[in-house]
Protein backbone atom coordinates (compact mmCIF):
# COMPACT_ATOMS: atom_id res chain seq x y z
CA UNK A 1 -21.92 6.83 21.30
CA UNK A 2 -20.69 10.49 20.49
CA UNK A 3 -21.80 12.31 17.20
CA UNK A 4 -18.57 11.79 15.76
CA UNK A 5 -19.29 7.93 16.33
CA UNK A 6 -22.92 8.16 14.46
CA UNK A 7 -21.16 9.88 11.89
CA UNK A 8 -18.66 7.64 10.85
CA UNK A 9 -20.97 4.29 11.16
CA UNK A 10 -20.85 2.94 8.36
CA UNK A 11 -24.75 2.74 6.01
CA UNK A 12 -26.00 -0.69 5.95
CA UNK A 13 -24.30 -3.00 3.46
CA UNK A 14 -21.76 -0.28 2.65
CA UNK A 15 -18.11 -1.86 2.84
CA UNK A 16 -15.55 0.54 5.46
CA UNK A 17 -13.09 1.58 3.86
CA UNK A 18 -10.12 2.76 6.21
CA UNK A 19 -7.86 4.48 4.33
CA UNK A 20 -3.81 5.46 5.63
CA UNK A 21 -1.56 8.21 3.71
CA UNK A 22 0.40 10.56 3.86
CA UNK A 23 -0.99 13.84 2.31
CA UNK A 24 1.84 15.37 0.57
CA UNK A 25 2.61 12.43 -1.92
CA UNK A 26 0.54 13.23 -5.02
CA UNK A 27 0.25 9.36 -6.18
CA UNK A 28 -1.35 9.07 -2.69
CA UNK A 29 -3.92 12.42 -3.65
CA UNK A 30 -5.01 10.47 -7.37
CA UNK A 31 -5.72 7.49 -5.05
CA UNK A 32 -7.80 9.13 -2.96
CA UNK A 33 -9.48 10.83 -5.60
CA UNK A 34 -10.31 7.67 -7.05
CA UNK A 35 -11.47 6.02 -3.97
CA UNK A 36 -14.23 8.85 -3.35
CA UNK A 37 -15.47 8.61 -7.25
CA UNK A 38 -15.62 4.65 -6.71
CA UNK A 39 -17.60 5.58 -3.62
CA UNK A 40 -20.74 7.60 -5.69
CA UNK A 41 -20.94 4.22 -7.95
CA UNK A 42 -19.65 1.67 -5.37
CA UNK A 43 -21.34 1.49 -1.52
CA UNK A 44 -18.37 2.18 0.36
CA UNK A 45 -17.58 4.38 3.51
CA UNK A 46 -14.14 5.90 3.61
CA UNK A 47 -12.63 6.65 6.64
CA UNK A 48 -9.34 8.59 6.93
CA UNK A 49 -6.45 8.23 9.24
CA UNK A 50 -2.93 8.84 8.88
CA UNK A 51 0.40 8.03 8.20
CA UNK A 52 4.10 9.24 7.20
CA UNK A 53 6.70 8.84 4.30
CA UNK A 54 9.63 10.07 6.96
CA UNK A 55 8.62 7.29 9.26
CA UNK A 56 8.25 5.04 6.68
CA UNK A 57 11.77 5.79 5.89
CA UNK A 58 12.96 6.15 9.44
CA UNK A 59 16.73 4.73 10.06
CA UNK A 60 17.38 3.96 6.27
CA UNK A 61 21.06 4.70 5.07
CA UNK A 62 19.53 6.56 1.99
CA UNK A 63 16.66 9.61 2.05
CA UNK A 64 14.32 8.31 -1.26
CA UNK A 65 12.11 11.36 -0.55
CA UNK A 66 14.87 13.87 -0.77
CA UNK A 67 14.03 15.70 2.60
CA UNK A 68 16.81 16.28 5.00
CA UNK A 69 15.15 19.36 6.62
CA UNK A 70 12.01 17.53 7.33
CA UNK A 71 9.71 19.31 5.54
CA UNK A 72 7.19 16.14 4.73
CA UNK A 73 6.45 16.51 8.67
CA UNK A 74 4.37 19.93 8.47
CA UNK A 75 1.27 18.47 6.41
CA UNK A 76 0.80 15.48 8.28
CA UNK A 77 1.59 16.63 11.89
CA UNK A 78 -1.23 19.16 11.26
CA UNK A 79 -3.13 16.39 9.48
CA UNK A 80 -2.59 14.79 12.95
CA UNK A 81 -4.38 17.84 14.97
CA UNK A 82 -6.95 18.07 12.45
CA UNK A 83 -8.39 14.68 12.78
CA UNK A 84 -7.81 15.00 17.05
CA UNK A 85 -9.95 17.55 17.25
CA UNK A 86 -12.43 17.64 14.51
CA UNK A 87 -12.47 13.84 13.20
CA UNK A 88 -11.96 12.13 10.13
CA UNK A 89 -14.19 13.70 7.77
CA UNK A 90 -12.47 16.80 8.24
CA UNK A 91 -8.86 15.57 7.84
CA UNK A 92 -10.14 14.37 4.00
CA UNK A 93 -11.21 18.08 3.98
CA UNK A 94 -8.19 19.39 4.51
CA UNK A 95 -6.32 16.77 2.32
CA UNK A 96 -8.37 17.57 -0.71
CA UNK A 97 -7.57 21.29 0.11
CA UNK A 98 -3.86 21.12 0.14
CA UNK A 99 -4.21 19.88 -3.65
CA UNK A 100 -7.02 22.13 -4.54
CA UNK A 101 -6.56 24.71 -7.08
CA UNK A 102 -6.98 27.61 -4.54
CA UNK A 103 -5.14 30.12 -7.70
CA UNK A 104 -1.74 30.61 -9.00
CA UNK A 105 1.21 31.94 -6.76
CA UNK A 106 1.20 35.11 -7.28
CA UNK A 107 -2.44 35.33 -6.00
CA UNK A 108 -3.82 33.10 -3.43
CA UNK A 109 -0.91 30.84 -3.21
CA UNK A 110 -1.67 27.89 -4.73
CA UNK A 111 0.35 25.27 -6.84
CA UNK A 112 -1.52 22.40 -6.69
CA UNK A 113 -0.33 21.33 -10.70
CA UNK A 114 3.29 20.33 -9.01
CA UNK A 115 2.72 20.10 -4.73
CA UNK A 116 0.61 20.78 -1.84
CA UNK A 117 -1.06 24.27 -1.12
CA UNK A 118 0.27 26.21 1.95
CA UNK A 119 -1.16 24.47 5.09
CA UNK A 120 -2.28 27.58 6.70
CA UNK A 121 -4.69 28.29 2.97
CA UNK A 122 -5.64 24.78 3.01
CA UNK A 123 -7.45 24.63 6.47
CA UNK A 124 -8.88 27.90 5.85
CA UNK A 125 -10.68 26.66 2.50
CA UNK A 126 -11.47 23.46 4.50
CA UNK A 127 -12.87 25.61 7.47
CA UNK A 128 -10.93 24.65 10.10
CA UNK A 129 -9.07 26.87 12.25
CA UNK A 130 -5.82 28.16 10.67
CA UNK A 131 -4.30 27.92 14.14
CA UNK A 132 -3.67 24.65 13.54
CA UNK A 133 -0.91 25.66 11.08
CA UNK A 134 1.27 25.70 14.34
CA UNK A 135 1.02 21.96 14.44
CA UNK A 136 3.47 21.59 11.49
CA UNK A 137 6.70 22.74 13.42
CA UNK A 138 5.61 21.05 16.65
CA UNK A 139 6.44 17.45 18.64
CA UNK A 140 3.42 17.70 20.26
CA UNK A 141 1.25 15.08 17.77
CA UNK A 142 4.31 12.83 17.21
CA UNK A 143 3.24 10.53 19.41
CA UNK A 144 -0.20 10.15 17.86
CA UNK A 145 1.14 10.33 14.38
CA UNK A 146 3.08 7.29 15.17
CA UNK A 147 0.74 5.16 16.81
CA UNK A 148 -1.26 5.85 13.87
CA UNK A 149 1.13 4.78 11.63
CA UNK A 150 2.04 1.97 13.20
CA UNK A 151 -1.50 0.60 12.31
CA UNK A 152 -0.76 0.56 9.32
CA UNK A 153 2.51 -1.16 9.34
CA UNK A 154 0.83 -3.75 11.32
CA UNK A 155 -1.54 -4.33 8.36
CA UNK A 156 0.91 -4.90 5.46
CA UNK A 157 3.94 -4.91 7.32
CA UNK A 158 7.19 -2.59 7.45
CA UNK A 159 7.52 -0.10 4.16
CA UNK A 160 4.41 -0.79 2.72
CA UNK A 161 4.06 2.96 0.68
CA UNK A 162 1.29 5.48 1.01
CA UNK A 163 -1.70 4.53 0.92
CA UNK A 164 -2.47 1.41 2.89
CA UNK A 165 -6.43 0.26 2.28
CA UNK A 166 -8.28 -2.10 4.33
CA UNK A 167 -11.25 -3.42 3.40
CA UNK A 168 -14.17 -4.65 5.76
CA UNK A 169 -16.87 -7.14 4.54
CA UNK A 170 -20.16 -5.82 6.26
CA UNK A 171 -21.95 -9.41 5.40
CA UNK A 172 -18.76 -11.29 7.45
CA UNK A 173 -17.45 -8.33 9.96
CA UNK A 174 -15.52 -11.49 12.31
CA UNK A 175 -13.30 -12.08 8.95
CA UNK A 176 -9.98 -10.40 8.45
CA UNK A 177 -10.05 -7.12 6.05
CA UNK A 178 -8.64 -7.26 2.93
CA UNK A 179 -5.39 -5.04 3.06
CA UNK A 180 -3.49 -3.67 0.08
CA UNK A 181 -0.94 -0.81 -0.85
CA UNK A 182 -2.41 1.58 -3.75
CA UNK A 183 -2.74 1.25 -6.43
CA UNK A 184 -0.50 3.46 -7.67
CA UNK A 185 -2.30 5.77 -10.83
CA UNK A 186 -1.24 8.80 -12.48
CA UNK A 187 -4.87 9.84 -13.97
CA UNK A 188 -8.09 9.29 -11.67
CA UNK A 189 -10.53 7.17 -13.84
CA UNK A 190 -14.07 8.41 -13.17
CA UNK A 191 -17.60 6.88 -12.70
CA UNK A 192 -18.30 3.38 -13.72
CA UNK A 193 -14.42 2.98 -14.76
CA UNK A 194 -13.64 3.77 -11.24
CA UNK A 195 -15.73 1.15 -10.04
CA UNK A 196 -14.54 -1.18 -11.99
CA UNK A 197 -11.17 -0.53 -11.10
CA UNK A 198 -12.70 -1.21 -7.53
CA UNK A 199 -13.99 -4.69 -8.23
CA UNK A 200 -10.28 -5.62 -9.65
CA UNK A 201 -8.38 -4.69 -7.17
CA UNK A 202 -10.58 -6.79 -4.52
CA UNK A 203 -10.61 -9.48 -6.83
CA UNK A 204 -6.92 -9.65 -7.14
CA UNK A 205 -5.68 -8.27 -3.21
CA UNK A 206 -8.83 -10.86 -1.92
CA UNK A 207 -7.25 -13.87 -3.93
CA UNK A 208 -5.32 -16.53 -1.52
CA UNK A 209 -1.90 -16.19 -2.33
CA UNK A 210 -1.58 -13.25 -3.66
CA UNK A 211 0.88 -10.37 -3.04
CA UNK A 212 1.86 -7.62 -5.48
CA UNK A 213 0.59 -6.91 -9.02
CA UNK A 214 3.14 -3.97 -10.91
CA UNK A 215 2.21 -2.11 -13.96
CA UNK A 216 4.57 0.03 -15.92
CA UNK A 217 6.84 2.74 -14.14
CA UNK A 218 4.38 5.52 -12.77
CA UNK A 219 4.31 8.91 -14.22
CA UNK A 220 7.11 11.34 -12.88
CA UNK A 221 4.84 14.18 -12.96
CA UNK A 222 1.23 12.66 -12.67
CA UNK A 223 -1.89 14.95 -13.20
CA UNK A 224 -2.65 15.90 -9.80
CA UNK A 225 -5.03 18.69 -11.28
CA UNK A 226 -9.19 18.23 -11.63
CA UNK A 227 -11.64 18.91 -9.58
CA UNK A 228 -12.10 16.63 -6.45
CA UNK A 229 -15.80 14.74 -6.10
CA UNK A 230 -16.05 16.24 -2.38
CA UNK A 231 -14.64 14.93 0.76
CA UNK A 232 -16.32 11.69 0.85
């Protein structure tokens, strides 16, 4: 077992939590905001892989995300290299640093009230190397990138939406996960409200039978600002 292995088993009775997105959707940033406040009042051990809104979208007539120059690519093909070579833990470093507030952009370069930092500032506030930045414009993690997204087709099936969740039971670990897409917020509720949002959404995504629960229409320009619990 490697230290990267120790690391990531899970504490005893702690649910795993494996947790697919891509990391320049903001809906996708409140959710994972939320999932590490439900984790200081919840026991639950994220675990962060990835996946892609361009591949989700892959031979569609139509582009929903608006990016014919690929752009979407850069953050999570170096997403991709991050979690190769330094693991999990530090790929939600480095997601949680693209949306930090790392100053306006006229100073540091950061706009995290509308969209994603610049890669190269983000690993350097997550400490990782900034060489990395290279992986944005290159092929050479497509493979991997796929393979990993392909995981989490398999779990909900094709066009599912960023984030895909499944859910281990550490009392039953032979049983299927529970698997859902979401939820889609536009604030991140904090403390006990986030754990209660926890318990419903097993309740309802654990309930034979069911598939999809909508609110109203999400929030065209959701509050992607606050400061982030830490990297759980």
């Amino acid at each position: 077992m490697t230290a990267e292995d120790l690391r990531n088993a899970p504490r005893p009775g702690a649910r795993t939590v494996d947790v697919w997105f891509d990391p320049a959707c903001p809906y996708t940033w409140l959710t994972a905001r939320w999932l590490r406040e439900a984790a200081r009042v919840r026991p639950l051990e994220l675990r962060w892989h990835l996946m892609s809104l361009t591949l989700l979208n892959e031979g569609r007539d139509d582009d929903p995300e608006g990016d014919p120059d690929g752009y979407l690519m850069v953050p999570v093909r170096i997403g991709t290299a991050v979690r190769r070579h330094h693991g999990q833990e530090a790929l939600g470093r480095f997601h949680a640093s693209l949306w930090a507030d790392l100053g306006s952009p006229g100073e540091r370069g950061g706009n995290s009230r509308k969209w994603i930092n610049d890669p190269a500032l983000a690993l350097t506030d997550a400490g990782l190397p900034t060489e990395l930045a290279a992986a944005g414009t290159s092929t050479a993690y497509d493979g991997e990138l796929r393979a990993s997204h392909a995981e989490a087709v398999r779990i909900l099936g094709p066009r599912p939406g960023t984030p895909v969740v499944s859910v281990g039971e550490p009392a039953e670990p032979h049983r299927p996960p529970l698997a859902f897409f979401g939820p889609v917020i536009s604030r991140v509720p904090k403390g006990e409200e986030a754990g209660r949002l926890w318990d419903g959404t097993l309740l309802v995504s654990g309930t034979p039978g069911f598939h999809e629960l909508r609110g109203r229409p999400a929030d065209p320009d959701p509050d992607v600002t606050g400061r982030d619990v830490g990297p759980a």
